[in-house]
PDB file of N, CA and C in Angstrom:
ATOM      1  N   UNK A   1      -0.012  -7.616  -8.484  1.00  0.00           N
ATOM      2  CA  UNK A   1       0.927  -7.513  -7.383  1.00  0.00           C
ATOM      3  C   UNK A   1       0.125  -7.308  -6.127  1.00  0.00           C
ATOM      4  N   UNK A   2       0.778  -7.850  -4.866  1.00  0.00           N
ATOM      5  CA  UNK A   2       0.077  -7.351  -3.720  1.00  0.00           C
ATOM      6  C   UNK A   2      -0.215  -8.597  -2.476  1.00  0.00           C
ATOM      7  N   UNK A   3       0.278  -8.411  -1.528  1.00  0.00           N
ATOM      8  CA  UNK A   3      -0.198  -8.776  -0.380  1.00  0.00           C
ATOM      9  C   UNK A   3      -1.005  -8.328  -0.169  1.00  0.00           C
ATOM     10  N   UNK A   4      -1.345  -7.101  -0.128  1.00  0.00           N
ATOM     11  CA  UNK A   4      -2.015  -6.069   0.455  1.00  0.00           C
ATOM     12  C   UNK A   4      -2.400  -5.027  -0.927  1.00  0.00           C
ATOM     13  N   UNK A   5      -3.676  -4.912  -0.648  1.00  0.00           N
ATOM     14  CA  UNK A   5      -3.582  -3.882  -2.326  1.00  0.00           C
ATOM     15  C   UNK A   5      -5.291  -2.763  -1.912  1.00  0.00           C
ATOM     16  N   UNK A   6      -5.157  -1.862  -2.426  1.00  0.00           N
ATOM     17  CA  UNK A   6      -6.208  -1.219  -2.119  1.00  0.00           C
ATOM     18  C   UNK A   6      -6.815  -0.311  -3.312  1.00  0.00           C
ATOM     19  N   UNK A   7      -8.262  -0.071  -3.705  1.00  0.00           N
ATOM     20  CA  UNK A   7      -8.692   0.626  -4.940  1.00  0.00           C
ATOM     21  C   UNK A   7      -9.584   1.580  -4.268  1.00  0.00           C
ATOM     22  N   UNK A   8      -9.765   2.199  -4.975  1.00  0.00           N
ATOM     23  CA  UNK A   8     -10.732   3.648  -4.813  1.00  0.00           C
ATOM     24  C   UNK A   8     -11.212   4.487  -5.976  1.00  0.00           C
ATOM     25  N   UNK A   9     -12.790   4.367  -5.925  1.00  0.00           N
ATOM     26  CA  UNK A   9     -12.779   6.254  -6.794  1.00  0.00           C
ATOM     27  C   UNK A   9     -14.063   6.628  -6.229  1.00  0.00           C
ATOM     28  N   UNK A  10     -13.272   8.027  -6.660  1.00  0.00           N
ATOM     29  CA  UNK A  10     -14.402   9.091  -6.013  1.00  0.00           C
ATOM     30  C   UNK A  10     -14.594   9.724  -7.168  1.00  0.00           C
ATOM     31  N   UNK A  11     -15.901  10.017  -6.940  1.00  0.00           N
ATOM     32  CA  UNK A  11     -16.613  10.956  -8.222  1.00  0.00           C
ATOM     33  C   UNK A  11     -17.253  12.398  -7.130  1.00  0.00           C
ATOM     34  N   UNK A  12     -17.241  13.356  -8.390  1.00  0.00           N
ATOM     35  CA  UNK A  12     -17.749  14.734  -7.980  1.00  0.00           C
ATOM     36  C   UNK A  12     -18.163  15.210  -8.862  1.00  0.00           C
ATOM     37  N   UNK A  13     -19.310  15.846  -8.640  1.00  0.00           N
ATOM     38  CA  UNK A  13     -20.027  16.977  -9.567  1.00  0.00           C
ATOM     39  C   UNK A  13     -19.187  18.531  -9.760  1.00  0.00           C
ATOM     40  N   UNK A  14     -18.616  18.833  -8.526  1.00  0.00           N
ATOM     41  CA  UNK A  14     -18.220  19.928  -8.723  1.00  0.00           C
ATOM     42  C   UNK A  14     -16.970  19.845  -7.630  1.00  0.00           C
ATOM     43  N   UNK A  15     -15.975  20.353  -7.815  1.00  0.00           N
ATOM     44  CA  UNK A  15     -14.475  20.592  -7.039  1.00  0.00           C
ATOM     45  C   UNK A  15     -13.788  21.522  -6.808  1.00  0.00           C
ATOM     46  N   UNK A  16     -13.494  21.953  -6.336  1.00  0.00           N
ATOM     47  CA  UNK A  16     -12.404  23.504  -6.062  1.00  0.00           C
ATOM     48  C   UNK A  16     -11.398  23.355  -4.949  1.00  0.00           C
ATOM     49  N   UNK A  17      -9.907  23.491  -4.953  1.00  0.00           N
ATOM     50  CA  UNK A  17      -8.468  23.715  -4.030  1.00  0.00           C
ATOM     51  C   UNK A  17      -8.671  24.861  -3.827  1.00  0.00           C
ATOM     52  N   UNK A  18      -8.744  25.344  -2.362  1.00  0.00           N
ATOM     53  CA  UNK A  18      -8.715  26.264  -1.864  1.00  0.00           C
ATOM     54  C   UNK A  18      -7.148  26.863  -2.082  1.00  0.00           C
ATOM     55  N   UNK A  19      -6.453  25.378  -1.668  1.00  0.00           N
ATOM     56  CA  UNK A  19      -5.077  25.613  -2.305  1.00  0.00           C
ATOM     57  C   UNK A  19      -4.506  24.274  -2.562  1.00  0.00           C
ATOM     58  N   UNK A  20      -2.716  24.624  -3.097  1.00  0.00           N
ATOM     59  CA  UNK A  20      -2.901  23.107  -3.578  1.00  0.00           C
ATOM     60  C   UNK A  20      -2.183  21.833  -2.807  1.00  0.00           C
ATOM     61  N   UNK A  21      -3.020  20.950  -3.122  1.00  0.00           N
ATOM     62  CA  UNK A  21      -2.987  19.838  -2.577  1.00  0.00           C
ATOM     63  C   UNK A  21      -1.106  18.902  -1.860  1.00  0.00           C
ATOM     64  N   UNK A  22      -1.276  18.969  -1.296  1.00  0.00           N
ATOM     65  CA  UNK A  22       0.204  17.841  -1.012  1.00  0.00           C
ATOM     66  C   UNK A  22       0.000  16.504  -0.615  1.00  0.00           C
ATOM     67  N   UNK A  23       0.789  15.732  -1.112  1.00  0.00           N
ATOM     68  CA  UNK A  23      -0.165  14.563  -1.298  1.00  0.00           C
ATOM     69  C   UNK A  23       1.391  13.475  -1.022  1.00  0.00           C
ATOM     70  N   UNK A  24       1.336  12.170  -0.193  1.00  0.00           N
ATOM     71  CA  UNK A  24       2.472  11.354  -0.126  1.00  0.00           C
ATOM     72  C   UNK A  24       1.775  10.143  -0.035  1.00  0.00           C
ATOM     73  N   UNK A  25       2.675   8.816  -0.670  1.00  0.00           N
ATOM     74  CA  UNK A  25       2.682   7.895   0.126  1.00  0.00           C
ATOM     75  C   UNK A  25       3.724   7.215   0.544  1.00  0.00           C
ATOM     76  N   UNK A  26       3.570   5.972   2.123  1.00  0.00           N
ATOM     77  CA  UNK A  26       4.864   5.736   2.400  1.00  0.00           C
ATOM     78  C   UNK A  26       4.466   4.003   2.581  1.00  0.00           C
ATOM     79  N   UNK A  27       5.490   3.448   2.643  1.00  0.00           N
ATOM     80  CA  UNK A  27       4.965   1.936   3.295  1.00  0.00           C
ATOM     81  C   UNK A  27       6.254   1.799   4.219  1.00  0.00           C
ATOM     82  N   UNK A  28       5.607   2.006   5.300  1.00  0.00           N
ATOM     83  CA  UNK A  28       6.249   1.768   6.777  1.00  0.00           C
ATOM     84  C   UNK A  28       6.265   0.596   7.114  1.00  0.00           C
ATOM     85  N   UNK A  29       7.952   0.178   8.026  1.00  0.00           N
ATOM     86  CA  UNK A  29       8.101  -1.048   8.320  1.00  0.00           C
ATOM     87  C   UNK A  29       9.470  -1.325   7.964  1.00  0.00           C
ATOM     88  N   UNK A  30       9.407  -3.024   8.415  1.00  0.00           N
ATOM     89  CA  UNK A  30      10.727  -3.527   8.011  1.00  0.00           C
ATOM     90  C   UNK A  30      10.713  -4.945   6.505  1.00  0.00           C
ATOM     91  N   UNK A  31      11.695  -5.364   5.986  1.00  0.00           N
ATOM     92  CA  UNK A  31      11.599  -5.872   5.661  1.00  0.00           C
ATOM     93  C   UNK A  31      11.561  -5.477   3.797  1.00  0.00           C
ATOM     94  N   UNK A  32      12.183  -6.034   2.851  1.00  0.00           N
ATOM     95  CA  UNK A  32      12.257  -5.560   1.477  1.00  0.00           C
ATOM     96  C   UNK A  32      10.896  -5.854   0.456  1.00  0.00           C
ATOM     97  N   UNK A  33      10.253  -4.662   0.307  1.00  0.00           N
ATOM     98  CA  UNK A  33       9.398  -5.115  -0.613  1.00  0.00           C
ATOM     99  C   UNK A  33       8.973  -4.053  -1.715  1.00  0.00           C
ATOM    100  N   UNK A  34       7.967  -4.344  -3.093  1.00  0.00           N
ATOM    101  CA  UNK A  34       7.980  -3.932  -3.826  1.00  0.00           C
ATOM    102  C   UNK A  34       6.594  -3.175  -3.849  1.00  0.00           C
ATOM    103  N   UNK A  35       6.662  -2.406  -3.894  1.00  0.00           N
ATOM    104  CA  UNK A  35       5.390  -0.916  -3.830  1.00  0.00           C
ATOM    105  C   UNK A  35       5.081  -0.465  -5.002  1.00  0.00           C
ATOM    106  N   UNK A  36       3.650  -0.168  -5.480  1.00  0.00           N
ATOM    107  CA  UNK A  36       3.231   0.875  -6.530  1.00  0.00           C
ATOM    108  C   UNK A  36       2.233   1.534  -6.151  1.00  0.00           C
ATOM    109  N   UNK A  37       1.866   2.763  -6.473  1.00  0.00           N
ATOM    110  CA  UNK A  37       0.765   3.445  -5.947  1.00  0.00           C
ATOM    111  C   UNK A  37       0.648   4.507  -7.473  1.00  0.00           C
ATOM    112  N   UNK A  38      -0.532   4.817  -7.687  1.00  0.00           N
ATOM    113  CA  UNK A  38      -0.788   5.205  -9.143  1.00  0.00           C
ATOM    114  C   UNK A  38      -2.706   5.945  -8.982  1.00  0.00           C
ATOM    115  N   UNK A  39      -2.702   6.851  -9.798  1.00  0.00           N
ATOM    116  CA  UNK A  39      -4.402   7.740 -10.101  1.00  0.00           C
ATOM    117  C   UNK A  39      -4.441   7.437 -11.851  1.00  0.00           C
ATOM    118  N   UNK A  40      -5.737   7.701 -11.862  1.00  0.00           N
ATOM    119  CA  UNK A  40      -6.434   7.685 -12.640  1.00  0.00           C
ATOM    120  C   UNK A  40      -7.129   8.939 -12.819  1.00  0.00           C
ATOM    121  N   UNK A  41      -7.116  10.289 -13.453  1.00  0.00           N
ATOM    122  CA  UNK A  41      -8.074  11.278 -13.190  1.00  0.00           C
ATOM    123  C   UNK A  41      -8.839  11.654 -14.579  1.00  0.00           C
ATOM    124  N   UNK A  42      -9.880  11.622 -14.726  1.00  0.00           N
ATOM    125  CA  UNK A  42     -10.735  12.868 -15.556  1.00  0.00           C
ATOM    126  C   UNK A  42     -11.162  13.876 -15.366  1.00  0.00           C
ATOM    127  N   UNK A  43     -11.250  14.816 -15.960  1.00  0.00           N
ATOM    128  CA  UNK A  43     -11.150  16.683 -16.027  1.00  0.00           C
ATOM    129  C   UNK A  43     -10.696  16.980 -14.502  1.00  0.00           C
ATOM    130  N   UNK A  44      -9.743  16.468 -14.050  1.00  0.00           N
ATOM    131  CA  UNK A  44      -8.680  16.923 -13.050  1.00  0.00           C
ATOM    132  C   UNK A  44      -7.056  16.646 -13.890  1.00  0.00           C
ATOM    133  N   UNK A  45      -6.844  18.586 -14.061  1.00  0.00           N
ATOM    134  CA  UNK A  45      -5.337  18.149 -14.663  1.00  0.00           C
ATOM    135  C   UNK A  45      -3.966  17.854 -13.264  1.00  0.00           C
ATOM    136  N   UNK A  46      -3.033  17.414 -13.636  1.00  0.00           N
ATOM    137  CA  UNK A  46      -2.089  17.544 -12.567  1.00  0.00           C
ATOM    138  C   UNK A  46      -1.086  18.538 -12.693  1.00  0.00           C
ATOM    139  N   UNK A  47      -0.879  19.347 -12.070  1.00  0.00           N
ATOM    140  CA  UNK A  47      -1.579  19.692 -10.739  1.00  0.00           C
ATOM    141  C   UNK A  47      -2.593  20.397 -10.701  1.00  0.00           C
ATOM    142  N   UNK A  48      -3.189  20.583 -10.142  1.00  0.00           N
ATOM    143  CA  UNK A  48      -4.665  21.455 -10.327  1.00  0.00           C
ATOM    144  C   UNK A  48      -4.170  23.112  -9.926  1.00  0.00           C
ATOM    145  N   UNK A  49      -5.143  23.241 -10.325  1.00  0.00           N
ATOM    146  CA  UNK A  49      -4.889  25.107 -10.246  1.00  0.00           C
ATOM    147  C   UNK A  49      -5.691  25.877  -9.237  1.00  0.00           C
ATOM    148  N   UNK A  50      -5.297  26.407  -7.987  1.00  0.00           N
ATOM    149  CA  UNK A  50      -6.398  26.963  -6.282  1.00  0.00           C
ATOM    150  C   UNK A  50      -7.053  27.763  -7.358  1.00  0.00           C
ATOM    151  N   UNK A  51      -8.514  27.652  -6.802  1.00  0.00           N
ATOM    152  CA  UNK A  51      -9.455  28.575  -6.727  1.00  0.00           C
ATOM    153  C   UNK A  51     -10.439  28.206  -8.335  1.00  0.00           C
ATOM    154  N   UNK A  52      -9.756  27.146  -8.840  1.00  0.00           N
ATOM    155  CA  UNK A  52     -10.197  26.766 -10.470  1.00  0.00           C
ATOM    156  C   UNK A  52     -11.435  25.742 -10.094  1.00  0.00           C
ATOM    157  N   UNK A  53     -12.547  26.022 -10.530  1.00  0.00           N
ATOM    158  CA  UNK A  53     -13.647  25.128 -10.244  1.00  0.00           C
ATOM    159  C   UNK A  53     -13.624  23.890 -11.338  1.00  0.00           C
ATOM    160  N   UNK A  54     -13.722  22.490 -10.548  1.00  0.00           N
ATOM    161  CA  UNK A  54     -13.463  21.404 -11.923  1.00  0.00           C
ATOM    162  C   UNK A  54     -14.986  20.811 -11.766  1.00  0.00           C
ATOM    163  N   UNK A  55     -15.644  20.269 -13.160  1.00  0.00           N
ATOM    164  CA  UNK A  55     -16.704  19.284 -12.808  1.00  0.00           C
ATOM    165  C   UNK A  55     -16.845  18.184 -13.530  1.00  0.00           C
ATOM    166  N   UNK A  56     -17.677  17.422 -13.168  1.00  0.00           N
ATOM    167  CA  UNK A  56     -17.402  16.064 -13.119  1.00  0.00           C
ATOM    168  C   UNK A  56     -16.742  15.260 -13.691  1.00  0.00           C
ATOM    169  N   UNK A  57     -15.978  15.980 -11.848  1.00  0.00           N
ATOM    170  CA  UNK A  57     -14.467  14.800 -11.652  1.00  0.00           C
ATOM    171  C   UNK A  57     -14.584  13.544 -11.316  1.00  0.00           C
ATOM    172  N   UNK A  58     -13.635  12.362 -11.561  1.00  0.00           N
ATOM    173  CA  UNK A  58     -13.595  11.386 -11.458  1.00  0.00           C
ATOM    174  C   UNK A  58     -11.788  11.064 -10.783  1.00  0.00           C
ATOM    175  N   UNK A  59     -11.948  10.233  -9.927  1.00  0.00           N
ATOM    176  CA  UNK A  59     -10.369  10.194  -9.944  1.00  0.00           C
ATOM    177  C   UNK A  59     -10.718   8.567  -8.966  1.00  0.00           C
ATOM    178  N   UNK A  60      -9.374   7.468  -9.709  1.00  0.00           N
ATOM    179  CA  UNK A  60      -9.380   6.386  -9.321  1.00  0.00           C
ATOM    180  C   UNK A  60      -7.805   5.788  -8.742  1.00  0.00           C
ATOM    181  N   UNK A  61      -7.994   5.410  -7.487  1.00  0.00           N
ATOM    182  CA  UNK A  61      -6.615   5.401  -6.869  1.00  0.00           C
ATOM    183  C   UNK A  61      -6.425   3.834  -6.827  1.00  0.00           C
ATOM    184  N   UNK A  62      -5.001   3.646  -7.048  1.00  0.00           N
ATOM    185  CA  UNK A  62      -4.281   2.064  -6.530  1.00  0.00           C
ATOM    186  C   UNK A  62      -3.467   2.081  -5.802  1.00  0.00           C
ATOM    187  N   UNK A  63      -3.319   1.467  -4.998  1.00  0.00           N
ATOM    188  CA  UNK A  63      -1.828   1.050  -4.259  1.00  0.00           C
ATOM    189  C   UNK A  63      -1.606  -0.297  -3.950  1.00  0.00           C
ATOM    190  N   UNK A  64      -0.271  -0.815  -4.161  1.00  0.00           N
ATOM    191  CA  UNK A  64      -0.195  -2.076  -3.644  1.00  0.00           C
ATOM    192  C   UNK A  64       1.256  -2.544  -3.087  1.00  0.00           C
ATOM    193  N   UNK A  65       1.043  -3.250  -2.240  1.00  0.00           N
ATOM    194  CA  UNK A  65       2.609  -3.912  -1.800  1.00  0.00           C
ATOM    195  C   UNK A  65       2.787  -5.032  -1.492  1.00  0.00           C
ATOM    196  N   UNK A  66       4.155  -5.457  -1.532  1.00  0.00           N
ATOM    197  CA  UNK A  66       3.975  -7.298  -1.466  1.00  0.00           C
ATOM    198  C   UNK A  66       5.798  -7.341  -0.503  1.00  0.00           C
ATOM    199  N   UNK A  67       5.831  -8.285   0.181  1.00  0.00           N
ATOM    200  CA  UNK A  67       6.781  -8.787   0.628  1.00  0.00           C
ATOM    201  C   UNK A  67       8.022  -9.225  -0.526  1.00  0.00           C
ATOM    202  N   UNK A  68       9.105  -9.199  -0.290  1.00  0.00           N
ATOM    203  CA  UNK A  68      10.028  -9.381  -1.387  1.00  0.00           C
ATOM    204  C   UNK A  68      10.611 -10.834  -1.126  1.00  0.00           C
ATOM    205  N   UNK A  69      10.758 -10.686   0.042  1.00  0.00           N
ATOM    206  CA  UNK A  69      11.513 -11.900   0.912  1.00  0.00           C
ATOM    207  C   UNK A  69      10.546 -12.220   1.921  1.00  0.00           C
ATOM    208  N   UNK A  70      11.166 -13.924   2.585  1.00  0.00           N
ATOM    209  CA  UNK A  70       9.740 -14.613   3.441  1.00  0.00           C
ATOM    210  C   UNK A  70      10.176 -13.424   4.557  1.00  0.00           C
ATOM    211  N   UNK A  71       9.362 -13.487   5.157  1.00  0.00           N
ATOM    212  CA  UNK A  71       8.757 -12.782   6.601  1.00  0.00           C
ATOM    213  C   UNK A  71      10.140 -13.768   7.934  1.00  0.00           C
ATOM    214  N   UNK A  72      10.835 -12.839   8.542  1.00  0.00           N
ATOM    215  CA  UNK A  72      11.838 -13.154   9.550  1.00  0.00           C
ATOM    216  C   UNK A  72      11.134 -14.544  10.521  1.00  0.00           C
ATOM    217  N   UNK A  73      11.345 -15.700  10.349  1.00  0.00           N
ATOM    218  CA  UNK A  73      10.758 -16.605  11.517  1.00  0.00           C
ATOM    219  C   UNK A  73      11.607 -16.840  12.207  1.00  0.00           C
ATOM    220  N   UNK A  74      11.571 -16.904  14.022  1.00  0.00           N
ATOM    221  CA  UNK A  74      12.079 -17.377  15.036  1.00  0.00           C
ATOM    222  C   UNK A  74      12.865 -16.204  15.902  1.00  0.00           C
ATOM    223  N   UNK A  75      12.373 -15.375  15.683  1.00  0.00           N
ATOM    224  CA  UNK A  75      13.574 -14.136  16.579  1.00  0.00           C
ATOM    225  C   UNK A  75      13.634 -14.441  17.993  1.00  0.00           C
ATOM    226  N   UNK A  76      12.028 -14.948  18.635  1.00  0.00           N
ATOM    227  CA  UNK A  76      12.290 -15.459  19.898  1.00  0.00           C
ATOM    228  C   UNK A  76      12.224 -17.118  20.429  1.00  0.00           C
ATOM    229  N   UNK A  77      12.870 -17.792  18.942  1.00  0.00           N
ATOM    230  CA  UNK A  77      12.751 -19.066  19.608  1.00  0.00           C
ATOM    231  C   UNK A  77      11.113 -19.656  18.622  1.00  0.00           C
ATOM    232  N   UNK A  78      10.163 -19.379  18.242  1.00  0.00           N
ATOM    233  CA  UNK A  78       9.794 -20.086  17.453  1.00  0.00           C
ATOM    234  C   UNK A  78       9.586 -20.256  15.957  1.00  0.00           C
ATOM    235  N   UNK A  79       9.165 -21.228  15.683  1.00  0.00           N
ATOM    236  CA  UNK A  79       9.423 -21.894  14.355  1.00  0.00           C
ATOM    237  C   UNK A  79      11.127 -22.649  13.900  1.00  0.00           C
ATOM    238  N   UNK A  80      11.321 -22.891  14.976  1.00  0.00           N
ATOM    239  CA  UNK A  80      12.852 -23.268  15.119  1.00  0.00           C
ATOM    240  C   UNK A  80      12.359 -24.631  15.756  1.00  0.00           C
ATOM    241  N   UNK A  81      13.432 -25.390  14.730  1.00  0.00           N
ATOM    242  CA  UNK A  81      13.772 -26.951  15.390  1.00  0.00           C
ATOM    243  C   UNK A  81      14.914 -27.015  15.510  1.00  0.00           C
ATOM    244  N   UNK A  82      15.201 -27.367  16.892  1.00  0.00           N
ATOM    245  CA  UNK A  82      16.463 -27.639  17.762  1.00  0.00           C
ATOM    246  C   UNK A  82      16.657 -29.114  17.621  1.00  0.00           C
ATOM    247  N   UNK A  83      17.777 -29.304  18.434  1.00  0.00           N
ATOM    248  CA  UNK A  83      18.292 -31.309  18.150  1.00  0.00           C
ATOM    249  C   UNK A  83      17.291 -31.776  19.147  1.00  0.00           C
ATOM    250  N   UNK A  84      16.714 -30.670  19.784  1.00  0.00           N
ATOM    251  CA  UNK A  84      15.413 -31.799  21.061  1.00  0.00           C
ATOM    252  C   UNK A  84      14.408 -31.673  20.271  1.00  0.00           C
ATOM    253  N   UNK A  85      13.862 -31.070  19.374  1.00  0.00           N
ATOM    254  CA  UNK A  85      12.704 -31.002  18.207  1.00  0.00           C
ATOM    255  C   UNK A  85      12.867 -31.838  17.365  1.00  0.00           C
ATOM    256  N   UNK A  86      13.465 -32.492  16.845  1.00  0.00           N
ATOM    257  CA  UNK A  86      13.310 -33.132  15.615  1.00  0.00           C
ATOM    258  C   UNK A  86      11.930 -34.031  15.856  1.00  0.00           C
ATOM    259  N   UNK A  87      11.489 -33.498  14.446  1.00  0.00           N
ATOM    260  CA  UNK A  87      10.046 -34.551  14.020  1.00  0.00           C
ATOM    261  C   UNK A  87      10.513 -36.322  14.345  1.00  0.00           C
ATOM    262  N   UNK A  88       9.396 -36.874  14.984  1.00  0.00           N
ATOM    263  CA  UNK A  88       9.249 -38.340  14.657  1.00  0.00           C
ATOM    264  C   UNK A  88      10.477 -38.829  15.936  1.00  0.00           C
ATOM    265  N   UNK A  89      10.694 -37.880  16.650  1.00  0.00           N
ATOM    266  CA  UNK A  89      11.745 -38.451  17.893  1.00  0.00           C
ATOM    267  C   UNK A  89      10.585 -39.096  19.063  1.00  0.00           C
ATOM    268  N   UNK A  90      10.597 -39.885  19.721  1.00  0.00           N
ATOM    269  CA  UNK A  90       9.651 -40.606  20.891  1.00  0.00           C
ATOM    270  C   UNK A  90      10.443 -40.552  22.569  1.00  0.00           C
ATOM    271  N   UNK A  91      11.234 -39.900  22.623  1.00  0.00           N
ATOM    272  CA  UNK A  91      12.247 -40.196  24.026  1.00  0.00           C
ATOM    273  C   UNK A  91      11.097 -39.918  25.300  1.00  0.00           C
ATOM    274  N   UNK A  92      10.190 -39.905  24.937  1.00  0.00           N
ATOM    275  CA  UNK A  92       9.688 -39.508  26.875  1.00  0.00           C
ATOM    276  C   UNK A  92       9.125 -40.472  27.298  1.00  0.00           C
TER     277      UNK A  92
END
């Protein structure tokens, strides 16, 4: 899936939440489409526990999104053929 798609991991030797984490994602905008966003973690449980030292962590992120429907064409007039546009007309 994906117009747009993004991966990540980060690795650590050693980790600690001072406190715990809050964490969102959003996909801003207009238009209907279909979103997933998803981790991958080793010796990081969910949710983690402040002040708990973790080591070597691993954690691998996805996200992706795609358009559902085509993209709005012509709001100001282009990609629009009018009766003076038509292809293959010669009048001038």
């Amino acid at each position: 899936m994906g117009d747009i798609a993004f991966r990540s991991t980060v690795h650590a030797e050693r980790l600690r939440f001072t406190q715990a984490p809050h964490t969102a994602v959003r996909f801003p905008g207009t238009g209907k489409r279909e979103s997933t966003s998803h981790s991958e973690r080793t010796h990081l449980p969910d949710p983690v526990v402040p002040g708990q030292e973790y080591q070597d962590v691993t954690v691998a992120y996805h996200l992706a999104t795609r358009l559902t429907r085509g993209a709005e064409v012509g709001r100001s007039g282009e990609g629009r053929m009018g009766s003076d546009d038509r292809m293959g007309s010669d009048d001038s």
